[in-house]
Protein backbone atom coordinates (compact mmCIF):
# COMPACT_ATOMS: atom_id res chain seq x y z
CA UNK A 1 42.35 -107.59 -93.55
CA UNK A 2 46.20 -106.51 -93.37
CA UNK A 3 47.70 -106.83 -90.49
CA UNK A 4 50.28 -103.85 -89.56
CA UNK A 5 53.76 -106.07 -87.87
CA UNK A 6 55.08 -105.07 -85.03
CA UNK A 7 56.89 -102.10 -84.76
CA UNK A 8 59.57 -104.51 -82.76
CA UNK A 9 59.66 -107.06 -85.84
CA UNK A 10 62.34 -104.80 -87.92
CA UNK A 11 64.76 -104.81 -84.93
CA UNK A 12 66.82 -108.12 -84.61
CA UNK A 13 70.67 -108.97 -84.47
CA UNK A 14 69.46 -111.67 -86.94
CA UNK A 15 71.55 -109.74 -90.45
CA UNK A 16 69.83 -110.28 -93.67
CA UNK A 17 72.37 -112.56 -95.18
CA UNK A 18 72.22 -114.46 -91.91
CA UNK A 19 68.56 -114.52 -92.75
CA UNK A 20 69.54 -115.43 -96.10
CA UNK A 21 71.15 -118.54 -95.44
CA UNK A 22 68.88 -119.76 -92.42
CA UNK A 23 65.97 -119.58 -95.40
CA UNK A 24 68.39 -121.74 -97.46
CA UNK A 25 68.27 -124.26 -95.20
CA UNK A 26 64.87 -124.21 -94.68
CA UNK A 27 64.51 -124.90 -98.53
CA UNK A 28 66.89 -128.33 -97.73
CA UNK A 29 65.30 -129.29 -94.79
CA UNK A 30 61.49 -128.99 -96.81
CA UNK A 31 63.07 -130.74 -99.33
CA UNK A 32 64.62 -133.43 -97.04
CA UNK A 33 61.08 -134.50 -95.75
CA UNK A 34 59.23 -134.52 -99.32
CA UNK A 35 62.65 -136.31 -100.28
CA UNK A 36 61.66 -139.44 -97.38
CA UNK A 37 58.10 -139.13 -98.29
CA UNK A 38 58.57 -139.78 -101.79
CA UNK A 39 61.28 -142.93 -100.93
CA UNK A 40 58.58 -143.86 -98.49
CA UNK A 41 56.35 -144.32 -101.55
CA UNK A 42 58.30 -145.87 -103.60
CA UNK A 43 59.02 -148.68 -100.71
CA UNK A 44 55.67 -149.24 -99.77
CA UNK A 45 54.81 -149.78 -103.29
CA UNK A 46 57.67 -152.53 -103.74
CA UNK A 47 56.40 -154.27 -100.79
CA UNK A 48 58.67 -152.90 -98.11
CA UNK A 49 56.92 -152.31 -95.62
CA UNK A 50 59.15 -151.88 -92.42
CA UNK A 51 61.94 -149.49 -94.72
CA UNK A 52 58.48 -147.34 -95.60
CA UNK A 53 57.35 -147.00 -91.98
CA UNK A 54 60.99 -145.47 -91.18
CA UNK A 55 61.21 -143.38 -93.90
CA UNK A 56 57.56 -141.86 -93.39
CA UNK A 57 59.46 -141.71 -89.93
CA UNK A 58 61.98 -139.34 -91.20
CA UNK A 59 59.73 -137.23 -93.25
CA UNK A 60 57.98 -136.08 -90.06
CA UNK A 61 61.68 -135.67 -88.25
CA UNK A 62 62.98 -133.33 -91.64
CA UNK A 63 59.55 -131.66 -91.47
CA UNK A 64 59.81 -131.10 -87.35
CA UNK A 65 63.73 -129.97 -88.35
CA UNK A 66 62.42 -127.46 -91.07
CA UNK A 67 59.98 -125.98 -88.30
CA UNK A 68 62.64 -125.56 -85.91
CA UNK A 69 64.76 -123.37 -88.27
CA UNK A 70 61.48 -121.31 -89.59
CA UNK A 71 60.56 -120.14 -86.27
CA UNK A 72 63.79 -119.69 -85.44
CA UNK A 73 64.16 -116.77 -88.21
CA UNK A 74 60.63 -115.63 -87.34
CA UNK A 75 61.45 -115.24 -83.47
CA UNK A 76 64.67 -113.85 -84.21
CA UNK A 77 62.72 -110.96 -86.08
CA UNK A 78 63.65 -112.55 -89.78
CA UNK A 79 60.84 -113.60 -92.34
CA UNK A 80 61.15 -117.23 -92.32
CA UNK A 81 59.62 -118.39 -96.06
CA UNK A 82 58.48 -121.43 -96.97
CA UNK A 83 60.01 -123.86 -99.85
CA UNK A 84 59.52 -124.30 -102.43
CA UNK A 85 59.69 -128.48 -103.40
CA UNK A 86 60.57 -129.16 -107.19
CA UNK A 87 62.25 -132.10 -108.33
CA UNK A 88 61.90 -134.70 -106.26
CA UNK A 89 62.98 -138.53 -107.45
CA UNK A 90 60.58 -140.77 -107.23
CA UNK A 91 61.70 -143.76 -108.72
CA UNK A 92 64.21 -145.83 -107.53
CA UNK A 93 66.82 -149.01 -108.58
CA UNK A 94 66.47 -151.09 -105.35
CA UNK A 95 66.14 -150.84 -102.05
CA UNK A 96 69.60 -150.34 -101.42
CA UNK A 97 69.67 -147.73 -103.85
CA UNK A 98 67.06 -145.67 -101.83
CA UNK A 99 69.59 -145.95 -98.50
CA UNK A 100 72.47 -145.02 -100.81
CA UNK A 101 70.97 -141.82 -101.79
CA UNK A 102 70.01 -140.99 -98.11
CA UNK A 103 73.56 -141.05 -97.09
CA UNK A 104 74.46 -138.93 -100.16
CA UNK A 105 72.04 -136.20 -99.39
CA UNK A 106 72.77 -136.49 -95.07
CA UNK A 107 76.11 -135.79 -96.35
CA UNK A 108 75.21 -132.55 -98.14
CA UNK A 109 72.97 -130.98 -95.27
CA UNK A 110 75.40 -132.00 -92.75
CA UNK A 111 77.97 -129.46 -95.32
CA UNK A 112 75.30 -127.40 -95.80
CA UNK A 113 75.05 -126.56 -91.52
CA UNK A 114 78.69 -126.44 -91.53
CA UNK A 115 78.95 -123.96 -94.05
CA UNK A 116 75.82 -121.99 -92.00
CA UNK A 117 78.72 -122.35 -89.14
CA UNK A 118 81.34 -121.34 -90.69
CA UNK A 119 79.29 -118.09 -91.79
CA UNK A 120 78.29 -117.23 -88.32
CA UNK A 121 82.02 -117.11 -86.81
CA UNK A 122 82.54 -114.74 -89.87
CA UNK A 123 79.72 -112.15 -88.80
CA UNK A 124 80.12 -113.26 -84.96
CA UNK A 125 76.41 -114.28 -84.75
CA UNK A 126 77.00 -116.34 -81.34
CA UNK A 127 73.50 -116.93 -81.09
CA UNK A 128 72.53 -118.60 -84.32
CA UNK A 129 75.69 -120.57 -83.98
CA UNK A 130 74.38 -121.61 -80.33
CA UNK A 131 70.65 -122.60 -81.81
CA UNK A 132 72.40 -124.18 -84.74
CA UNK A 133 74.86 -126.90 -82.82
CA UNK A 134 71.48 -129.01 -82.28
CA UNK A 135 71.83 -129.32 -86.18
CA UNK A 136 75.14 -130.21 -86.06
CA UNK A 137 74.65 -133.61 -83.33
CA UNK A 138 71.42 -134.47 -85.22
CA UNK A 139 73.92 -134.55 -88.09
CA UNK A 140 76.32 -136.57 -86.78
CA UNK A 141 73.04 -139.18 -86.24
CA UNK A 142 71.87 -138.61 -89.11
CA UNK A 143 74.57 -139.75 -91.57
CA UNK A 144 75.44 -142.76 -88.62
CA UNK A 145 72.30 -143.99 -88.74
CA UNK A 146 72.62 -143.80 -92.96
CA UNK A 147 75.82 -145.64 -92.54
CA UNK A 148 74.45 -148.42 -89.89
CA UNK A 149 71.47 -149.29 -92.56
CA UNK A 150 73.34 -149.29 -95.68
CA UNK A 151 76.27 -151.76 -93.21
CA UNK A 152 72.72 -154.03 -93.42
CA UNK A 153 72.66 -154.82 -96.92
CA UNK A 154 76.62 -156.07 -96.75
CA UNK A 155 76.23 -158.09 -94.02
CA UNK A 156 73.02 -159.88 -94.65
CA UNK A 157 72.92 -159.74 -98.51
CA UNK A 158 70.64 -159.03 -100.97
CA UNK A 159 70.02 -162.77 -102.47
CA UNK A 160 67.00 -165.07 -101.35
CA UNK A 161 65.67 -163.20 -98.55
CA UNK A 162 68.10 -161.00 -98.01
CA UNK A 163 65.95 -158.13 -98.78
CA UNK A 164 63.21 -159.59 -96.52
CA UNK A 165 65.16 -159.77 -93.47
CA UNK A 166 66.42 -156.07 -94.24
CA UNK A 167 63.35 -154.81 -94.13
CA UNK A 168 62.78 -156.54 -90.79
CA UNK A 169 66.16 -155.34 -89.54
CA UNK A 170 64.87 -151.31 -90.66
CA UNK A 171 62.09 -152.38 -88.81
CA UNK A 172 63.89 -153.05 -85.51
CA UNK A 173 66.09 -149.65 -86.01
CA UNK A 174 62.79 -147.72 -86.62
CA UNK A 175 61.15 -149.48 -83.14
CA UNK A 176 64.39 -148.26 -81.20
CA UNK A 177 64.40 -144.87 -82.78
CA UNK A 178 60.50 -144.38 -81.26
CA UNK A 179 61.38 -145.65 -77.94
CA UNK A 180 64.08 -143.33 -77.94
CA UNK A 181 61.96 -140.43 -78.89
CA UNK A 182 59.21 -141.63 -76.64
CA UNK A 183 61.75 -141.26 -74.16
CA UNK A 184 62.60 -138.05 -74.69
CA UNK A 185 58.97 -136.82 -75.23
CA UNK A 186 58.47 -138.06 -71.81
CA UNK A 187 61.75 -136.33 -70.42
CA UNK A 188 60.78 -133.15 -71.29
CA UNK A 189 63.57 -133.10 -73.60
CA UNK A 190 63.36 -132.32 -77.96
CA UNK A 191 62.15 -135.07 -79.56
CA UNK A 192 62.40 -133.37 -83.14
């Protein structure tokens, strides 16, 4: 059975190249979580077991982050659409490798909302830029947080059991990262 939309869905300040590039993002964000899913994998399979539970971690935060922008479009009268995931890697050379490509692709959506940004002074769509600055401080502690793990491989090293106590150390960041969304579960405030 077909369900005839509401005759209010068609009228939204949300433009269709707004639209556009909200749906874009979607796609990155989609692709973010399948991306820590499948680094997940691979580091439960080598045995690292602490790096795995905070990248399964992160695939629920990208995956909460993609939601956030699809409902946006929807309640803004858009058509949110979902992504379509393709190419993921899978396989990687180390563990530091795996934190080295995080950074890499933080970097890119962090560009990616600025460029969103940068589009909405252009058409003057004050509220999508207003929605959109949560993006922009989860950003900022996104790529940090990148920064602060890869800092862990420098300082402790890689040789004897280096990797070991990295894992534990991912471990530790991953317990304070809960507690702090525990925290703000229990604050009322977005824990996503």
């Amino acid at each position: 059975m077909k369900t005839k939309a509401s005759k209010y869905a068609a009228k939204t300040s949300l433009t269709a190249e707004m639209e556009k590039e909200l749906n874009k993002q979607v796609q990155m964000e989609g692709k973010s979580s399948f991306y820590y899913l499948a680094m997940a994998s691979w580091c439960e399979n080598k045995g690292y077991l602490n790096a795995a539970d905070f990248l399964y971690n992160h695939f629920e935060e990208e995956k909460n982050h993609m939601m956030k922008l699809f409902r946006y479009i929807n309640e803004m009268g858009g058509h949110a659409v979902a992504p379509d995931i393709k190419d993921l890697k899978t396989d990687y050379e180390s563990l530091r490798d795996v934190f080295e490509h995080i950074l890499e692709h933080e970097i890119a959506v962090t560009k990616s909302i600025n460029n969103i940004i940068d589009f909405c002074f252009q058409v003057k769509d004050f509220s999508t830029l207003n929605f959109l600055q949560w993006y922009v401080n989860e950003q900022r502690e996104e790529e940090a947080l990148a920064r602060r793990t890869l800092e862990l491989f420098d300082i402790i090293g890689e040789e004897g059991q280096g990797l070991w106590l990295i894992d534990q150390e991912i471990g530790k960041i991953l317990k304070g990262i809960e507690a702090e969304q525990a925290a703000e579960a229990n604050s009322g405030g977005e824990a996503a």
